[in-house]
C-alpha atoms as a PDB file:
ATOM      1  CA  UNK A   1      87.291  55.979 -89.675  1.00  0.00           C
ATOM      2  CA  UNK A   2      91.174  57.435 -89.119  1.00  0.00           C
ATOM      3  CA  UNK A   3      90.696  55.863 -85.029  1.00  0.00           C
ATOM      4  CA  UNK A   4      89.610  52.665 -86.789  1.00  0.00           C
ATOM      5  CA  UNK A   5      92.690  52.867 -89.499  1.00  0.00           C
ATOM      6  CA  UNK A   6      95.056  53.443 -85.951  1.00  0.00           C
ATOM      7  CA  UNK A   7      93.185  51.155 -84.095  1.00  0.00           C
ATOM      8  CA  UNK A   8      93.516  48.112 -86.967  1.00  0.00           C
ATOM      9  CA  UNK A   9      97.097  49.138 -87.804  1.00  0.00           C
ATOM     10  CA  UNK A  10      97.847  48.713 -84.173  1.00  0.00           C
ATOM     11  CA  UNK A  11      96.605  45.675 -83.978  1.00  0.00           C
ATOM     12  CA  UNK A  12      98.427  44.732 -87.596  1.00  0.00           C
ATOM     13  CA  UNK A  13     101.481  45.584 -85.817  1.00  0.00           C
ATOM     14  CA  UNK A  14     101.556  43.459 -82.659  1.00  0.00           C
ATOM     15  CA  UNK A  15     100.366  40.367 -84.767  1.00  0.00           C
ATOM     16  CA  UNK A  16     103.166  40.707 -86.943  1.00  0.00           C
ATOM     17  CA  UNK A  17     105.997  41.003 -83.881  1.00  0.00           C
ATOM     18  CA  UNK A  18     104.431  38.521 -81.751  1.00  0.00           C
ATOM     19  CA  UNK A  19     103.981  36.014 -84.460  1.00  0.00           C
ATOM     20  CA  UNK A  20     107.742  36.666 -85.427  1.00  0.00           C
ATOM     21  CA  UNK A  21     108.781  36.443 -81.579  1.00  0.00           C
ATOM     22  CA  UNK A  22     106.594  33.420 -80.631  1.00  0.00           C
ATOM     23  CA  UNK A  23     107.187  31.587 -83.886  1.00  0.00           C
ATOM     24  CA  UNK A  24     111.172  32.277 -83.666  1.00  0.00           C
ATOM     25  CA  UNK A  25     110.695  33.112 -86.790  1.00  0.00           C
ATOM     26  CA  UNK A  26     114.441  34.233 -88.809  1.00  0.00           C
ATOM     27  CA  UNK A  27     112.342  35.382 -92.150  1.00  0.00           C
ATOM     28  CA  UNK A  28     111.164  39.390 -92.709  1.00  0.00           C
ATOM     29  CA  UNK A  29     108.324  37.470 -94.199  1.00  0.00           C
ATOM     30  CA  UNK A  30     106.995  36.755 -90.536  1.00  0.00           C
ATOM     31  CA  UNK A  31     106.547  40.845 -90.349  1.00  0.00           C
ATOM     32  CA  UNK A  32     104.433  41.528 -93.212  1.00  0.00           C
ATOM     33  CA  UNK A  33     101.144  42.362 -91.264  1.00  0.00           C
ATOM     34  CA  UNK A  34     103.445  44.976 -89.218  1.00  0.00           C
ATOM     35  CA  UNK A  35     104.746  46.686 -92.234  1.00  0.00           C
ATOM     36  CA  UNK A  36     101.080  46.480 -93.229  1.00  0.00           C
ATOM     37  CA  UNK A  37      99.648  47.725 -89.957  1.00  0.00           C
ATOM     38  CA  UNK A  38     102.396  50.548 -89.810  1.00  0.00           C
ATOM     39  CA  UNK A  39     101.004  52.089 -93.232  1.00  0.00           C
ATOM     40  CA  UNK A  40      97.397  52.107 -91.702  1.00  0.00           C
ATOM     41  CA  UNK A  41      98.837  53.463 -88.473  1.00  0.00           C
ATOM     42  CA  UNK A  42     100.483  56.308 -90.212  1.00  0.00           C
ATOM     43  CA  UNK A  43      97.049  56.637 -92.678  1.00  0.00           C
ATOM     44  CA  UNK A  44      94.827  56.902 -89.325  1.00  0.00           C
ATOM     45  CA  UNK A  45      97.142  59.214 -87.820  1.00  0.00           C
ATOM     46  CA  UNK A  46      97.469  61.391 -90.573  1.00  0.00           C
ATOM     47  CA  UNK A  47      93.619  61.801 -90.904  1.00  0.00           C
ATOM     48  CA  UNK A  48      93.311  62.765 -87.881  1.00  0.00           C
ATOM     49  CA  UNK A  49      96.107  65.304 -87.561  1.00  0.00           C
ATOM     50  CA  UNK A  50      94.872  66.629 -91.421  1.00  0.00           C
ATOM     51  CA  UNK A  51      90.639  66.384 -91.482  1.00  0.00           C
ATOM     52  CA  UNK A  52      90.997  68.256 -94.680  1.00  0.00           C
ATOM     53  CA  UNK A  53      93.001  65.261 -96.293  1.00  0.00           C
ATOM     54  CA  UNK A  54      91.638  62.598 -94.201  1.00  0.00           C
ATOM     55  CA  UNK A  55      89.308  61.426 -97.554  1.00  0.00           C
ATOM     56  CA  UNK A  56      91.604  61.169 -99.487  1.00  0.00           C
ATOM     57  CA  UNK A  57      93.991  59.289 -96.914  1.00  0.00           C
ATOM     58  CA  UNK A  58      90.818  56.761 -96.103  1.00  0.00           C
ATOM     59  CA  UNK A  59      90.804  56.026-100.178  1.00  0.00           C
ATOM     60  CA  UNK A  60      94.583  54.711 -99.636  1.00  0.00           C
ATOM     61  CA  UNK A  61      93.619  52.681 -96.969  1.00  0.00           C
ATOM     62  CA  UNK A  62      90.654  51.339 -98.727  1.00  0.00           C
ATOM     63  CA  UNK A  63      92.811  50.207-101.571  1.00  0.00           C
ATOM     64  CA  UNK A  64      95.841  49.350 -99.239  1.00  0.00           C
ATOM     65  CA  UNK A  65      93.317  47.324 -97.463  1.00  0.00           C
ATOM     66  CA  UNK A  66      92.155  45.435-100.571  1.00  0.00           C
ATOM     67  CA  UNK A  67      95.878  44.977-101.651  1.00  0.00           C
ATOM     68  CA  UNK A  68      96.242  43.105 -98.367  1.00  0.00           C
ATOM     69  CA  UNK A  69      93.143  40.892 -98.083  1.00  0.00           C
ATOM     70  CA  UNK A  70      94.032  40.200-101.745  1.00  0.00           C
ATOM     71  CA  UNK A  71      97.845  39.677-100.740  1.00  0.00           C
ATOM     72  CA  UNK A  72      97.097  37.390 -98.011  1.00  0.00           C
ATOM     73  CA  UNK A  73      94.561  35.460 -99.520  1.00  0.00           C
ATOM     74  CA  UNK A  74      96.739  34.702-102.592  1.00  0.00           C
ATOM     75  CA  UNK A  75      99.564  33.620-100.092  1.00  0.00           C
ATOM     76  CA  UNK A  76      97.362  31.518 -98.078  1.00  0.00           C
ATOM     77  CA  UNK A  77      95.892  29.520-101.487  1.00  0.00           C
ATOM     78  CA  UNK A  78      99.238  29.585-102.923  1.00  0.00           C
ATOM     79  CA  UNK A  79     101.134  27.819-100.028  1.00  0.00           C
ATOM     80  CA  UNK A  80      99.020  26.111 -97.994  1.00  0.00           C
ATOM     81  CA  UNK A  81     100.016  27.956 -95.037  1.00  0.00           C
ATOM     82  CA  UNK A  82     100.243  25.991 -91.812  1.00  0.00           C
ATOM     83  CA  UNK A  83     100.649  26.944 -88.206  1.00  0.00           C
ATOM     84  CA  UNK A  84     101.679  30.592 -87.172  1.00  0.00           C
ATOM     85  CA  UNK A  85     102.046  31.508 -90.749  1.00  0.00           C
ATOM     86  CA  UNK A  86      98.372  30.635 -91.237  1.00  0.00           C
ATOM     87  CA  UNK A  87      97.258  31.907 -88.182  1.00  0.00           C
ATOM     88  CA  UNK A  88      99.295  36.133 -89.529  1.00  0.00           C
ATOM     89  CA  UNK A  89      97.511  35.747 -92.923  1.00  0.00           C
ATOM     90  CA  UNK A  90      94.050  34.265 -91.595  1.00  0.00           C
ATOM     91  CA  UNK A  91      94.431  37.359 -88.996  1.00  0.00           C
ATOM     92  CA  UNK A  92      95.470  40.227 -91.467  1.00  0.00           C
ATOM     93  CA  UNK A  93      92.676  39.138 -93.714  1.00  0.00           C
ATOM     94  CA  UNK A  94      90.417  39.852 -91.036  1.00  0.00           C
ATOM     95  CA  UNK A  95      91.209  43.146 -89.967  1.00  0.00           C
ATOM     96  CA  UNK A  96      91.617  44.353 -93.247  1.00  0.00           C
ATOM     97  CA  UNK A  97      88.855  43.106 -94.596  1.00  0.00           C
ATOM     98  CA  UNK A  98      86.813  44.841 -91.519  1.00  0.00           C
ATOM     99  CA  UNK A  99      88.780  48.076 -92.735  1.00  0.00           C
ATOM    100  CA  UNK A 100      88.020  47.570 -96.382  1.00  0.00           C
ATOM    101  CA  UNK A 101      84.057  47.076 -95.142  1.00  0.00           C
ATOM    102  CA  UNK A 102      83.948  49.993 -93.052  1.00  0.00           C
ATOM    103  CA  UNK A 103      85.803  52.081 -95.587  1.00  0.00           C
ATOM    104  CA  UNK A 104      82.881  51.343 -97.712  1.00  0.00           C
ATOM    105  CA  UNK A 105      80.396  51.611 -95.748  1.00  0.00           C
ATOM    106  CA  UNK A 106      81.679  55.376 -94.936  1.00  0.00           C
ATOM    107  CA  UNK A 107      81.698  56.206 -98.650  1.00  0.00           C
ATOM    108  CA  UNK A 108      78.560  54.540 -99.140  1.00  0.00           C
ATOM    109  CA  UNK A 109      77.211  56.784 -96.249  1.00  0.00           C
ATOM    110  CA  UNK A 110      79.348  60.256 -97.174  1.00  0.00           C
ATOM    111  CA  UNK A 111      77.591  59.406-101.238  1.00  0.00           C
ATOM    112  CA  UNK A 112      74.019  59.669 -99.804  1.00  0.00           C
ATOM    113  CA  UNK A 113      74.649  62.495 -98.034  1.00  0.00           C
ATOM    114  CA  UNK A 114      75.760  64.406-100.910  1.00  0.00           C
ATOM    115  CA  UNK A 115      73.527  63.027-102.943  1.00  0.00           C
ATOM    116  CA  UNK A 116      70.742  64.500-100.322  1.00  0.00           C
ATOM    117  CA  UNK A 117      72.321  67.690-100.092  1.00  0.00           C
ATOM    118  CA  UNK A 118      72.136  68.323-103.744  1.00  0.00           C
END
């Protein structure tokens, strides 16, 4: 799950400079899925550097995750994004929706096998 976290926050982070580059964008706003991406990037890294914290770093990601699929969603309704603006939040929701759903899964999967074990 951390290479995932990188892996998506990586991603998070070239969206958000090429949208701002291509789009000649002048507002921050244009960098939100970077800022977003650089917290996963720094979660995923962290987890792997720490295993011992890395559950409780993929339970901040999970809700970071859900804060942005929520965030972007809620922008998109909101202001009827158009263009590259649409294209950042449509992307963002994507990847971290995939991160929220694999985040899941893994606690779904790390429940029933303590649950087994018991």
């Amino acid at each position: 799950m951390a290479n995932k976290a990188a892996t998506g926050g990586g991603v998070l982070i070239a969206l958000g400079v090429i949208v701002t580059l291509v789009s000649d964008s002048q507002s921050v706003t244009s960098l939100i899925p970077a800022f977003i991406g650089a917290v996963f990037l720094i979660l995923g890294l962290l987890a792997q550097a720490k295993p011992d914290l890395s559950h409780h770093l993929m339970h901040a990601l999970a809700a970071i995750a859900l804060l942005a699929v929520l965030g972007s969603l809620g922008s998109l309704i909101g202001r009827g994004s158009t263009g590259w603006a649409l294209f950042a939040q449509l992307a963002t929701i994507v990847v971290a929706g995939f991160l929220l759903q694999q985040s899941v899964m893994a606690f779904k999967s790390r429940s029933k096998l303590t649950t087994e074990e018991s």
